[in-house]
Protein backbone atom coordinates (compact mmCIF):
# COMPACT_ATOMS: atom_id res chain seq x y z
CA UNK A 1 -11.57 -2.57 23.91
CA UNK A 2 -8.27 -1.54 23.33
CA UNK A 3 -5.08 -3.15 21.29
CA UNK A 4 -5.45 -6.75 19.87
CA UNK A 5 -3.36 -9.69 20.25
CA UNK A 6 -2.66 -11.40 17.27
CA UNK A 7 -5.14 -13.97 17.79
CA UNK A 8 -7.93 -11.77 18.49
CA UNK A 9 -7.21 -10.11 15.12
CA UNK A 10 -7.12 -13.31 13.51
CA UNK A 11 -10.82 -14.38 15.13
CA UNK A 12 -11.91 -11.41 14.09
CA UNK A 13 -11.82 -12.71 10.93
CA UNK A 14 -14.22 -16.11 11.04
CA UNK A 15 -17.61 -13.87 10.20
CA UNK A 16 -19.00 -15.63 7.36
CA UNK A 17 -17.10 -13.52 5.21
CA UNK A 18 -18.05 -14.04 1.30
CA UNK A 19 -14.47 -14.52 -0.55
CA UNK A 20 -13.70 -16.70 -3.29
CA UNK A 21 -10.30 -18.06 -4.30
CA UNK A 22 -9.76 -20.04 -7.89
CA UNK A 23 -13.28 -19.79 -8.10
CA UNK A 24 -14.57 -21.44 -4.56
CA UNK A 25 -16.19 -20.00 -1.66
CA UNK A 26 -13.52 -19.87 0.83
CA UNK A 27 -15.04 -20.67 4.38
CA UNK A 28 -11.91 -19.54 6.73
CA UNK A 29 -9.44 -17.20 5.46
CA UNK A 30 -7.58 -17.76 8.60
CA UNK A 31 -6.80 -21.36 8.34
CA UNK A 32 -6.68 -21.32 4.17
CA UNK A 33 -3.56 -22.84 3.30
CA UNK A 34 -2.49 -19.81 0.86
CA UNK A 35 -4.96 -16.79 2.33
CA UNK A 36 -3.71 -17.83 5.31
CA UNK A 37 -0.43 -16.38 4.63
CA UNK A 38 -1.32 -13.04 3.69
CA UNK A 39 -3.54 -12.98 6.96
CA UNK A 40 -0.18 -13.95 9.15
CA UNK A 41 1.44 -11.51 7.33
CA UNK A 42 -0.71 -8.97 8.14
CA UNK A 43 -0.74 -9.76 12.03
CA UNK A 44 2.29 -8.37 12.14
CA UNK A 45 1.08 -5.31 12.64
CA UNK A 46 -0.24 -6.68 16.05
CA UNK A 47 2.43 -8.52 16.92
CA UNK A 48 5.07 -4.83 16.52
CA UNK A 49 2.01 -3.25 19.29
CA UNK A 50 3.26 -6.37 21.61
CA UNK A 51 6.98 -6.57 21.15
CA UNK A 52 9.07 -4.56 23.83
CA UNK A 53 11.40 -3.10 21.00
CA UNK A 54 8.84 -1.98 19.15
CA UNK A 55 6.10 -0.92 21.35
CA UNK A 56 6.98 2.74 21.84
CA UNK A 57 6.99 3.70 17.77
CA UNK A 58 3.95 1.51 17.76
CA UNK A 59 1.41 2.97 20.24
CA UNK A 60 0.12 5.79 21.55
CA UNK A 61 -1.22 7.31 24.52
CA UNK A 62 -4.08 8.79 23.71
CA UNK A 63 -6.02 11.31 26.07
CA UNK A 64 -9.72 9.30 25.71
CA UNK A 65 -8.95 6.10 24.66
CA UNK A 66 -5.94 5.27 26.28
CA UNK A 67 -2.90 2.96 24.47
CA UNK A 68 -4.08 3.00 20.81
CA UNK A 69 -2.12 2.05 17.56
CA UNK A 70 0.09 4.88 16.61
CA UNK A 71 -1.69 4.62 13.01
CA UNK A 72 -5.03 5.77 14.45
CA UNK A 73 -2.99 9.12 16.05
CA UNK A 74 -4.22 12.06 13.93
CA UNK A 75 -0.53 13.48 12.83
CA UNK A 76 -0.51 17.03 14.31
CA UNK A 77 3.13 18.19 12.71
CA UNK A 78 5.94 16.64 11.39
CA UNK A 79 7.06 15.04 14.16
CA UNK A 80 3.75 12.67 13.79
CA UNK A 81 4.21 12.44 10.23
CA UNK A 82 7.90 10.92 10.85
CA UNK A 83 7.22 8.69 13.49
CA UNK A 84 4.20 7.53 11.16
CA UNK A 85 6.79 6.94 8.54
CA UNK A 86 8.56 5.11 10.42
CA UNK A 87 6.72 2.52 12.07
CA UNK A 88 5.40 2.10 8.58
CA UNK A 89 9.11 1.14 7.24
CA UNK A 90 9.78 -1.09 10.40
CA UNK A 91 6.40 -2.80 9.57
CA UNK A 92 7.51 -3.20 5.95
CA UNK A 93 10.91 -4.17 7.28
CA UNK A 94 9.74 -6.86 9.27
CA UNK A 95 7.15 -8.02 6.45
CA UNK A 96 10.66 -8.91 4.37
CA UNK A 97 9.92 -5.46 2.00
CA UNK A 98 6.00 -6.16 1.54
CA UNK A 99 3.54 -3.72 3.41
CA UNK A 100 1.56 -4.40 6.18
CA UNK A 101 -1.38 -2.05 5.38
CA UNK A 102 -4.16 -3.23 7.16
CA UNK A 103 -4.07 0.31 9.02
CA UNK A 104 -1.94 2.18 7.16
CA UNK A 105 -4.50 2.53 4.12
CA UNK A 106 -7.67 3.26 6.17
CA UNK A 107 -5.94 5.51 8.18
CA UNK A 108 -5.07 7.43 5.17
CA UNK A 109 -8.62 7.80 3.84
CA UNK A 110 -10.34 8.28 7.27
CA UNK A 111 -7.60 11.45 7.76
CA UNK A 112 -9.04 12.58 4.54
CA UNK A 113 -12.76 12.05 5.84
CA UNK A 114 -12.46 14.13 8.32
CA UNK A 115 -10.94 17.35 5.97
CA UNK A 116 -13.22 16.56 3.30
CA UNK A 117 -16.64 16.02 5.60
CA UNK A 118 -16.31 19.36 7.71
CA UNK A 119 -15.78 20.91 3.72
CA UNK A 120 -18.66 19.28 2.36
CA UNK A 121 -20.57 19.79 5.86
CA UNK A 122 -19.69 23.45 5.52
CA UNK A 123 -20.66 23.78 1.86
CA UNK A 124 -24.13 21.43 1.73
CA UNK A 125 -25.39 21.62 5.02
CA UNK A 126 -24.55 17.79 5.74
CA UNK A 127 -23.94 15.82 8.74
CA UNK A 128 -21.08 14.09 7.47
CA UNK A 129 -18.36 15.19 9.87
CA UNK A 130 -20.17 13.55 13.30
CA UNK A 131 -20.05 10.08 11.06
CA UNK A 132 -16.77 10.00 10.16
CA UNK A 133 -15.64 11.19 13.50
CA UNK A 134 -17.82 8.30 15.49
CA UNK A 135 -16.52 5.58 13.07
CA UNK A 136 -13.02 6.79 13.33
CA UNK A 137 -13.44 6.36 16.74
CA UNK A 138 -15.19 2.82 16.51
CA UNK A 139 -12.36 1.90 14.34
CA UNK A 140 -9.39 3.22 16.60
CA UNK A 141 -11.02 1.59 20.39
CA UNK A 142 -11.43 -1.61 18.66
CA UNK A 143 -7.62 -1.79 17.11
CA UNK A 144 -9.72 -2.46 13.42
CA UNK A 145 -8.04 -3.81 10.27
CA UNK A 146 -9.15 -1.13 7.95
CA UNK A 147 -9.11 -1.72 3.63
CA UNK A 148 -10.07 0.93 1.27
CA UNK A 149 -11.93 -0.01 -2.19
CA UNK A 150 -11.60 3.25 -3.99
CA UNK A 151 -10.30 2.09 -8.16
CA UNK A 152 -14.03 1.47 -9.95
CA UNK A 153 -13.32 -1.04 -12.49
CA UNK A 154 -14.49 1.87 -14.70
CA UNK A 155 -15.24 -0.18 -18.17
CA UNK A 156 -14.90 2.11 -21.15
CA UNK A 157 -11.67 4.60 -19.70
CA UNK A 158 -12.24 7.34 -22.08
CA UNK A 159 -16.20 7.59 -20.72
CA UNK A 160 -17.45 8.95 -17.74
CA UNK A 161 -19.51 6.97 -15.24
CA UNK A 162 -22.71 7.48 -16.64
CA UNK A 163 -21.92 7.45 -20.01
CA UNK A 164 -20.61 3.69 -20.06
CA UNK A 165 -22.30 0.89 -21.69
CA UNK A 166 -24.33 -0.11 -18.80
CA UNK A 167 -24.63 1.48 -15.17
CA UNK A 168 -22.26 -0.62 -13.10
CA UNK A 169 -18.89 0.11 -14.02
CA UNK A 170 -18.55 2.32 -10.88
CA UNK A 171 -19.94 1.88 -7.63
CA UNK A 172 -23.14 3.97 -7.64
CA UNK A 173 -26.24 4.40 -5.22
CA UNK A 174 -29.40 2.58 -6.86
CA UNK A 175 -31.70 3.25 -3.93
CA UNK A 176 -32.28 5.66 -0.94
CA UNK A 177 -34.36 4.47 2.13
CA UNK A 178 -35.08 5.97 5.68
CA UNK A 179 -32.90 3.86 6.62
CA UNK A 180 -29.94 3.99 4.11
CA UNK A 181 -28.47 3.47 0.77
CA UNK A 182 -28.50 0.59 -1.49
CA UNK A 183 -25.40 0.26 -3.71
CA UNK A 184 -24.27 -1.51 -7.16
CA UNK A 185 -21.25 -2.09 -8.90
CA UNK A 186 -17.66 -3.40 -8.57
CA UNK A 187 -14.31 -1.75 -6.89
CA UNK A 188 -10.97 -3.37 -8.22
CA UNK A 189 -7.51 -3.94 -6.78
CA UNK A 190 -9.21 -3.84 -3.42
CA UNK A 191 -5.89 -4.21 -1.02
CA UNK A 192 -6.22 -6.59 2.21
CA UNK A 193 -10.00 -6.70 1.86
CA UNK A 194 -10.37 -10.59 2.72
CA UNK A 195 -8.24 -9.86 5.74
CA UNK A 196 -9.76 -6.66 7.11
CA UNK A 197 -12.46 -5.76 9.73
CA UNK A 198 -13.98 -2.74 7.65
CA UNK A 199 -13.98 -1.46 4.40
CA UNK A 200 -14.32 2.26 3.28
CA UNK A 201 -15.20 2.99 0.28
CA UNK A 202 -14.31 6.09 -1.65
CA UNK A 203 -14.85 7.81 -5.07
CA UNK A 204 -12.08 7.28 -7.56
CA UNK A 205 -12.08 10.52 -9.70
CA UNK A 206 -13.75 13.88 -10.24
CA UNK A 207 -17.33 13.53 -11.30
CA UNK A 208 -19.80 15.54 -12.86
CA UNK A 209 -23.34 16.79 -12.02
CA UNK A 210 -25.00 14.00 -14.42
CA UNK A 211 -22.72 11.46 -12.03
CA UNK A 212 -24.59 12.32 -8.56
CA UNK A 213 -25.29 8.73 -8.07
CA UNK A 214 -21.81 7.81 -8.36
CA UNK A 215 -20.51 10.47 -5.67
CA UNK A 216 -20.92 8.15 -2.80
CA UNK A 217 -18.26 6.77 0.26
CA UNK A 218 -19.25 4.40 2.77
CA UNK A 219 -18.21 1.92 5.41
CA UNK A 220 -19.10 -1.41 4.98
CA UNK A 221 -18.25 -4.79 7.05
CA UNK A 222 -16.71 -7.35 5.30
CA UNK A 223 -19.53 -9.79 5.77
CA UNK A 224 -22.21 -7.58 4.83
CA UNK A 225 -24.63 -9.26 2.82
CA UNK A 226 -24.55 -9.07 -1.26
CA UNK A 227 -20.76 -7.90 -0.90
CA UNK A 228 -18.57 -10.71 -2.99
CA UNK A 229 -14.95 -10.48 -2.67
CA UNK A 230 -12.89 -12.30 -5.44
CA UNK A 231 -9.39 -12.38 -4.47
CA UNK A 232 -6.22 -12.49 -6.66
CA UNK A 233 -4.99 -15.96 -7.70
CA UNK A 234 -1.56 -14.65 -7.22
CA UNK A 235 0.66 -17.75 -7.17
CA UNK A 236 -2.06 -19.60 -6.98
CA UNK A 237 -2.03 -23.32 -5.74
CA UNK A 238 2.18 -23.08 -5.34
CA UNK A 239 3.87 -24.45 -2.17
CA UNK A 240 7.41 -22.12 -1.41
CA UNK A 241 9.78 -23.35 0.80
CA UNK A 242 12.02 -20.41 2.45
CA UNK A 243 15.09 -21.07 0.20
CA UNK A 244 14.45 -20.88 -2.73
CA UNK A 245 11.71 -18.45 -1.89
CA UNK A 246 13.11 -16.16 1.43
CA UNK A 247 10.22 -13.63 0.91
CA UNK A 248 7.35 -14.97 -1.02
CA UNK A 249 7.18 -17.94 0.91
CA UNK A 250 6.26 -16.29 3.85
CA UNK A 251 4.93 -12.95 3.10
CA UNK A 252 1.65 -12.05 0.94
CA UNK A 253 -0.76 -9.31 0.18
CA UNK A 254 -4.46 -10.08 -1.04
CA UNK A 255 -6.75 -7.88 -3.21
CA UNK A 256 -10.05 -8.39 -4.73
CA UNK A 257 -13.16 -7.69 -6.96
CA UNK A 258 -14.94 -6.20 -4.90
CA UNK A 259 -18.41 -6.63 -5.82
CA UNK A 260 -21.61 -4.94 -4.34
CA UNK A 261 -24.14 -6.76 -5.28
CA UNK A 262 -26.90 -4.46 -4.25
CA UNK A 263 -25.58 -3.82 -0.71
CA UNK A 264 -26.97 -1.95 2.30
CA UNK A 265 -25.57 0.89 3.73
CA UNK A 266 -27.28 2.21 6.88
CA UNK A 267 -27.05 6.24 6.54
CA UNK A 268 -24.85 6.47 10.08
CA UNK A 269 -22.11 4.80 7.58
CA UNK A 270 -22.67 7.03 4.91
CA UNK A 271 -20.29 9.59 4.15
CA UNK A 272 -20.73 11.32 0.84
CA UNK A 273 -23.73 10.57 -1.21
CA UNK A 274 -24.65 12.80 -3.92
CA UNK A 275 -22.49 15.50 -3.40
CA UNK A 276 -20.40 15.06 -6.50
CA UNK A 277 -18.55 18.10 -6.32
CA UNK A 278 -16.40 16.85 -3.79
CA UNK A 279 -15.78 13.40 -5.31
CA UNK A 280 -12.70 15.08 -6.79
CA UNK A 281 -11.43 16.52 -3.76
CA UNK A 282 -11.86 13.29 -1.58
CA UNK A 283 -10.42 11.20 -3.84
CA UNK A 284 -7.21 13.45 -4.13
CA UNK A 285 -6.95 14.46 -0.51
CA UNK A 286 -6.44 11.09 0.25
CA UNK A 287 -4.46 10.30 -2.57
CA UNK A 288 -2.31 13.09 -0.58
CA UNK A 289 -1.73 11.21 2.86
CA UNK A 290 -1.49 7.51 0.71
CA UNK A 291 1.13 8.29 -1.49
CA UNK A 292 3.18 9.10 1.94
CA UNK A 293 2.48 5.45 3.03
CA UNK A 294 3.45 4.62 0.01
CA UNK A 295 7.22 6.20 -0.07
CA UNK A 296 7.46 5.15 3.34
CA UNK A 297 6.75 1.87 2.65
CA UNK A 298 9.45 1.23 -0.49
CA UNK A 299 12.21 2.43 1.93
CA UNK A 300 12.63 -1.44 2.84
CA UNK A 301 12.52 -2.45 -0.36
CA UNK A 302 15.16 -0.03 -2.09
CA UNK A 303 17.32 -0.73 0.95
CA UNK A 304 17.04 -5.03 0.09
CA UNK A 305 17.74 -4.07 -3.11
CA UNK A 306 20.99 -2.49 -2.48
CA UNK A 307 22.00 -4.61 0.07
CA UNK A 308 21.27 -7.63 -1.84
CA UNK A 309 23.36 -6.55 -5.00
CA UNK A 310 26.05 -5.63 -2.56
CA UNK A 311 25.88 -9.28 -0.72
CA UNK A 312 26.48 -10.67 -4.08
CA UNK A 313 28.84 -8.56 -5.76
CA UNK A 314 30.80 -9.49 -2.74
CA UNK A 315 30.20 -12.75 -3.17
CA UNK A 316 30.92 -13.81 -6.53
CA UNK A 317 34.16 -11.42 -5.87
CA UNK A 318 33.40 -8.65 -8.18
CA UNK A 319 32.95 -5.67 -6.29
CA UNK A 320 35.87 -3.95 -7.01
CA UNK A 321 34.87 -4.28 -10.77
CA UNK A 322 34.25 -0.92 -12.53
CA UNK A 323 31.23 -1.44 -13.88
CA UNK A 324 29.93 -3.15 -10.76
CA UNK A 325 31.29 -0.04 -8.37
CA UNK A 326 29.24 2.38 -11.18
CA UNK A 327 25.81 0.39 -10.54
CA UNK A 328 26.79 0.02 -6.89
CA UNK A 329 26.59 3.99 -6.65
CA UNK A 330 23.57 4.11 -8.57
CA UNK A 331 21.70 2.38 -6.18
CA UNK A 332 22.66 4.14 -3.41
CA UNK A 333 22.18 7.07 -4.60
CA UNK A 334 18.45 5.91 -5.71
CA UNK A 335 17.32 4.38 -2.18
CA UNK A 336 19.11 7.59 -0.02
CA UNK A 337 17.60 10.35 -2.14
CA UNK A 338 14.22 8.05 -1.79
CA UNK A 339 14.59 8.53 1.79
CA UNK A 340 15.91 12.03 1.86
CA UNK A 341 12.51 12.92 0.06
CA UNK A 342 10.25 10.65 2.46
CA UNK A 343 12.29 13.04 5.52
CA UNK A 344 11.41 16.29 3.55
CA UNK A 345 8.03 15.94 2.69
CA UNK A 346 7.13 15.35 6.49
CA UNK A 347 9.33 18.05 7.56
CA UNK A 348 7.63 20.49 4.89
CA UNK A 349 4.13 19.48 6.17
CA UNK A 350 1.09 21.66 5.66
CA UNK A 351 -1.08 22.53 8.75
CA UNK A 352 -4.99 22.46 7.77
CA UNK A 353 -7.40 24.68 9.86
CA UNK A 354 -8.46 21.52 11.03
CA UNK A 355 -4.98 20.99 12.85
CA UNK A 356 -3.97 17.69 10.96
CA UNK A 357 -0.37 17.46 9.28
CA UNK A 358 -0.61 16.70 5.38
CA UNK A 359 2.60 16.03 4.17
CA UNK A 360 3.87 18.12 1.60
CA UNK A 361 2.03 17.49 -1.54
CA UNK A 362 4.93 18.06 -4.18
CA UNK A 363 7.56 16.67 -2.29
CA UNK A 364 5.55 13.07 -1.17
CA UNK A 365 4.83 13.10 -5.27
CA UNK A 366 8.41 13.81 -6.44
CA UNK A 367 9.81 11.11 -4.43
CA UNK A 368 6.88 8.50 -5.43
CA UNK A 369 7.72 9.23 -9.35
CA UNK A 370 11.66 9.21 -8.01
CA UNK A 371 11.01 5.44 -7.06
CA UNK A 372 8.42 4.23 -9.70
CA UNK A 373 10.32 5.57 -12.94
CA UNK A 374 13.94 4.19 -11.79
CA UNK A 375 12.83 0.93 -9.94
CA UNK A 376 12.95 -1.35 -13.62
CA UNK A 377 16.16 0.08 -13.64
CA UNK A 378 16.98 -0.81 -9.80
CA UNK A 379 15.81 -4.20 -10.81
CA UNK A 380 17.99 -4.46 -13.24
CA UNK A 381 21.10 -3.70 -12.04
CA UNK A 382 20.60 -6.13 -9.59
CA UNK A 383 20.61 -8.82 -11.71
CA UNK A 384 23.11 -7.58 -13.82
CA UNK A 385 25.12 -8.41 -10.28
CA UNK A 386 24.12 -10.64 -9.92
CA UNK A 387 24.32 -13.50 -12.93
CA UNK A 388 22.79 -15.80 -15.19
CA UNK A 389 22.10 -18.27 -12.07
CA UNK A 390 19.11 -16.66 -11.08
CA UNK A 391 16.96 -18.17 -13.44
CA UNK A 392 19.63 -21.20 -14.03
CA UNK A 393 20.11 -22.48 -10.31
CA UNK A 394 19.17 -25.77 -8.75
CA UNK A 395 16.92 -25.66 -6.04
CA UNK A 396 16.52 -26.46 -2.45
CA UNK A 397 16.18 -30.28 -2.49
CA UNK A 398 18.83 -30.47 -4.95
CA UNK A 399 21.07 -29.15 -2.18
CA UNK A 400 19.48 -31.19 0.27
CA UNK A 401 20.12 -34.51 -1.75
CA UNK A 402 22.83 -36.49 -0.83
CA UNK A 403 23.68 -37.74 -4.80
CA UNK A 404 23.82 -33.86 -5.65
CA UNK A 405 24.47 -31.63 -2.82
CA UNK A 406 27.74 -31.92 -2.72
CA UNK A 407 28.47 -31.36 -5.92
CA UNK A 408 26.67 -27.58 -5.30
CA UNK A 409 28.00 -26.62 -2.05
CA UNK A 410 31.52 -27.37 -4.31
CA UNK A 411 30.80 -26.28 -7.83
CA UNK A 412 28.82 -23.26 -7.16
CA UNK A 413 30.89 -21.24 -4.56
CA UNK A 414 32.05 -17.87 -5.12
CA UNK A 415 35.21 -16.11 -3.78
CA UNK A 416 36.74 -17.51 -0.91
CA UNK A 417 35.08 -18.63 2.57
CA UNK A 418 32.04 -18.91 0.06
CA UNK A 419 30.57 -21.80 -0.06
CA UNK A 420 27.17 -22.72 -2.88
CA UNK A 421 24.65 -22.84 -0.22
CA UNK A 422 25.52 -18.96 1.04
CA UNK A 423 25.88 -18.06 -2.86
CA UNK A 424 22.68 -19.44 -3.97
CA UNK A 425 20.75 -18.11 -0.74
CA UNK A 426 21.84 -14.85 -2.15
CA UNK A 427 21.07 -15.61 -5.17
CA UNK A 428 17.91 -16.42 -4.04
CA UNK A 429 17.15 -13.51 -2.71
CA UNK A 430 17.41 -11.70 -5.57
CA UNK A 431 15.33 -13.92 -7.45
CA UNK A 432 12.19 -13.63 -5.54
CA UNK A 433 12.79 -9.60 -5.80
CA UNK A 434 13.19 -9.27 -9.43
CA UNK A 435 12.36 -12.75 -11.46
CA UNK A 436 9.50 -14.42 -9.73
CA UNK A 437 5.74 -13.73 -8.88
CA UNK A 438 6.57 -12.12 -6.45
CA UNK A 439 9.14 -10.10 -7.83
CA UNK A 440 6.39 -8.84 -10.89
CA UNK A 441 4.29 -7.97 -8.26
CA UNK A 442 6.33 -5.27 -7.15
CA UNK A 443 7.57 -4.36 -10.63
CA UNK A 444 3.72 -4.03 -11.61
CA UNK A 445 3.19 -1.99 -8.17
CA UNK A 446 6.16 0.26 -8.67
CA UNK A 447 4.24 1.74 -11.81
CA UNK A 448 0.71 1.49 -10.85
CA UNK A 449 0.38 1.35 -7.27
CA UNK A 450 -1.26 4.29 -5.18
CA UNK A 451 -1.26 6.16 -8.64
CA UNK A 452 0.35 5.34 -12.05
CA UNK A 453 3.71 7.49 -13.08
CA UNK A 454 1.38 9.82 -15.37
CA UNK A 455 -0.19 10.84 -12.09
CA UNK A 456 2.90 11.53 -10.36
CA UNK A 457 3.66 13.87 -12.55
CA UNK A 458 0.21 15.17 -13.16
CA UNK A 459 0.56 16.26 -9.35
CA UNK A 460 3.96 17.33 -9.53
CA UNK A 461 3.40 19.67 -12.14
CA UNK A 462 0.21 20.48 -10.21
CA UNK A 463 1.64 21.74 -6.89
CA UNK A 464 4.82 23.35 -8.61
CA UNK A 465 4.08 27.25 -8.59
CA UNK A 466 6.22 28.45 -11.10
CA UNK A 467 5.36 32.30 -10.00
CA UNK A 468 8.80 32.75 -8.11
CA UNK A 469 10.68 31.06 -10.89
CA UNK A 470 9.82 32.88 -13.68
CA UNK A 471 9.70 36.42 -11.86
CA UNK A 472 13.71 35.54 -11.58
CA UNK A 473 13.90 34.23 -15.43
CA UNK A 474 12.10 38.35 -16.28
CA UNK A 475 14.32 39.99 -13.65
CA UNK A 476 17.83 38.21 -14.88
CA UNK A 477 16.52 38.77 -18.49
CA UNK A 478 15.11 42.38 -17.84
CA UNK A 479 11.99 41.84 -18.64
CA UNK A 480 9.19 43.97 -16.81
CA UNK A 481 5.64 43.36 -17.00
């Protein structure tokens, strides 16, 4: 088949689908007049494949299936890796800071399908690695809109899957047939589900031998029967216009309850089930090629913050202002070592036998806890900038009125050549960042996305060997073994 247009994405879509939204079956995601946004935004992924300027970073010529998405390339070194990085920060870019991720994510667990199968293949005597190979493949000749559903809504946190209150709190395989699995339970936080073409499904954490039944990873179609999707009433039921709103009124990001309500899974979409032992390992190998996405993907959004502070420090004629110059070089300094990181930890790449690129473990979780722990503090400085008339402001029909815009474009100026209308656009800006739903989704993502801080530096700690380190602390100290 080849790459999509936009529209063919977007038809792709109207299958019966079961998603709900404030509590109703919705019947077309594609024409819903608030889904709908998060499925344009998402089509921008097809749209970049289309686009002369952007058509080299996002394709590929690939030897069997010709012109593919550059997201379904296997990264081979870190030349991949980089280019991968960066079509995923134009992406974001264009998507006005929020991520595109309909191919990003399930490109990042299928990469760590195809270490982990050929492991567990290797160990168990499974057939895992042909699957995951052939629906790779499916996925990448039909340009698919991948989701992953991997958090279990887990119940009781300090219990183990089989030791909660009742059976369901992770996803778990309740019957085995000739001709598949059947499987029960619920998967939360579920990104870009209603909008995606497949779903993969992978274990959330390392399991023990009692949890066999929960060690299980599948592929399942979005319209599958007995799968429920419950999306997010994220600003539920409100209208934005593009001023007062410049990103949230145009850009949005979906996820669900995912709910398997005794689902079938035929066994050539299988892809772990039983095998606990490598529940662990999945889970964290693709943890590994995710939180790259992930520091890829805040590059756009450290940058707006920046520039935004910087737009309005200029504006309200403060820049030159100490205190303003000191938070001014905090930022930078926060989004450029962000990106200095994201450069590094593709550059430092490991190899696997395999011959796929996994960027460098410590370095990809360094920078992720580099962004998540300062970007409260990012947030505030901005507003600091920026004033009290983020919160205080009048809004866009105000301006548009003829009894009161005047009276704004006059009154609420800043330095010269600065009229209110450019101020409070700026000011905007940095409202739908930092103060509104929008801007608490990202503050709420910056700690728990793709991993909370704790695991950040759970992994950094991890993948530090502190051999080297402390044979120089004995040596300096003359200390010998």
């Amino acid at each position: 088949m080849g790459l999509r247009s936009p529209a063919e994405y977007k038809a792709s879509l109207r299958d019966g689908r079961a998603v709900y939204y404030s509590g109703k079956r919705v019947e077309d995601v594609v024409a819903h007049l608030e889904l709908g946004i998060a499925v344009d935004h998402a089509a921008i992924d097809y749209h970049v494949a289309e686009d002369p300027k952007y058509r080299e970073l996002a394709t590929f010529e690939d030897s069997v299936d010709g012109l593919i998405s550059r997201y379904y390339h296997i990264p081979r070194n870190a030349e991949d890796l980089i280019n991968r990085s960066k079509l995923i920060e134009t992406t974001t870019r264009l998507g006005h800071t929020l991520v595109i991720l309909i191919k990003e994510i399930g490109t990042d667990a299928l990469f760590a399908l195809h270490l982990i199968s050929k492991q567990t293949d290797a160990h168990f005597g499974t057939q895992y690695s042909d699957r995951v190979q052939k629906f790779f493949r499916h996925c990448r000749k039909n340009d698919l809109a991948v989701a992953v559903a991997q958090t279990d809504v887990k119940g009781d946190r300090s219990r183990g899957p089989g030791e909660q209150s009742h059976p369901d709190y992770y996803v778990h395989v309740i019957d085995e047939t000739k001709d598949g699995i059947v499987v029960r339970g619920a998967k939360v936080h579920t990104s870009v589900s209603i909008n995606a073409n497949e779903i993969l499904v992978l274990p959330t954490r390392n399991l023990s031998e009692q949890d066999r039944n929960y060690a299980v990873s599948f592929a399942v179609s979005p319209n599958t029967p007995g799968l429920k999707l419950i999306a997010s009433p994220y600003a539920e039921g409100v209208i934005k216009n593009d001023f007062d709103y410049p990103i949230s009124a145009k850009h949005k990001m979906i996820e669900t309850l995912t709910v398997f309500d005794d689902v079938f899974i035929p066994w050539e979409r299988v892809f772990l089930n039983g095998e606990w032992q490598m529940a662990g390992p999945l889970a964290k190998t693709f943890v590994e090629f995710h939180r790259f996405t992930a520091i890829s993907y805040k590059l756009p959004l450290v940058d707006l913050i920046l520039g935004s502070a910087e737009l309005i420090a200029d504006y309200n004629g403060t820049e030159r202002a100490p205190h303003i110059r000191d938070k001014i070089t905090w930022l930078i300094s926060y989004a450029e070592t962000l990106r200095a990181l994201v450069k590094m930890a593709a550059m430092e790449c490991k190899i696997t036998e395999l011959g796929i690129a996994v960027p460098n473990t410590l370095i990809v979780n360094m920078a992720k806890w580099h962004f998540a722990k300062n970007y409260h503090q990012a947030m505030a400085y901005a507003q600091d900038i920026a004033g009290g008339l983020l919160v205080t402001a009048p809004g866009k029909h105000d301006l548009e009125s003829e009894e009161t815009g005047g009276y704004i474009r006059k009154y609420l100026g800043g330095r010269a050549g600065v009229d209110g209308e450019q101020r409070l656009k700026a000011m905007n800006l940095i409202k739908d960042l930092t103060t509104t739903d929008f801007g608490g989704y990202q503050a709420v993502l910056a700690i728990h996305a793709e991993g909370s801080i704790e695991a950040e530096k759970m992994a950094t700690l991890r993948e530090h060997d502190s051999t080297p380190f402390k044979a120089y602390a004995r040596e300096i100290a003359h200390i010998t073994d």
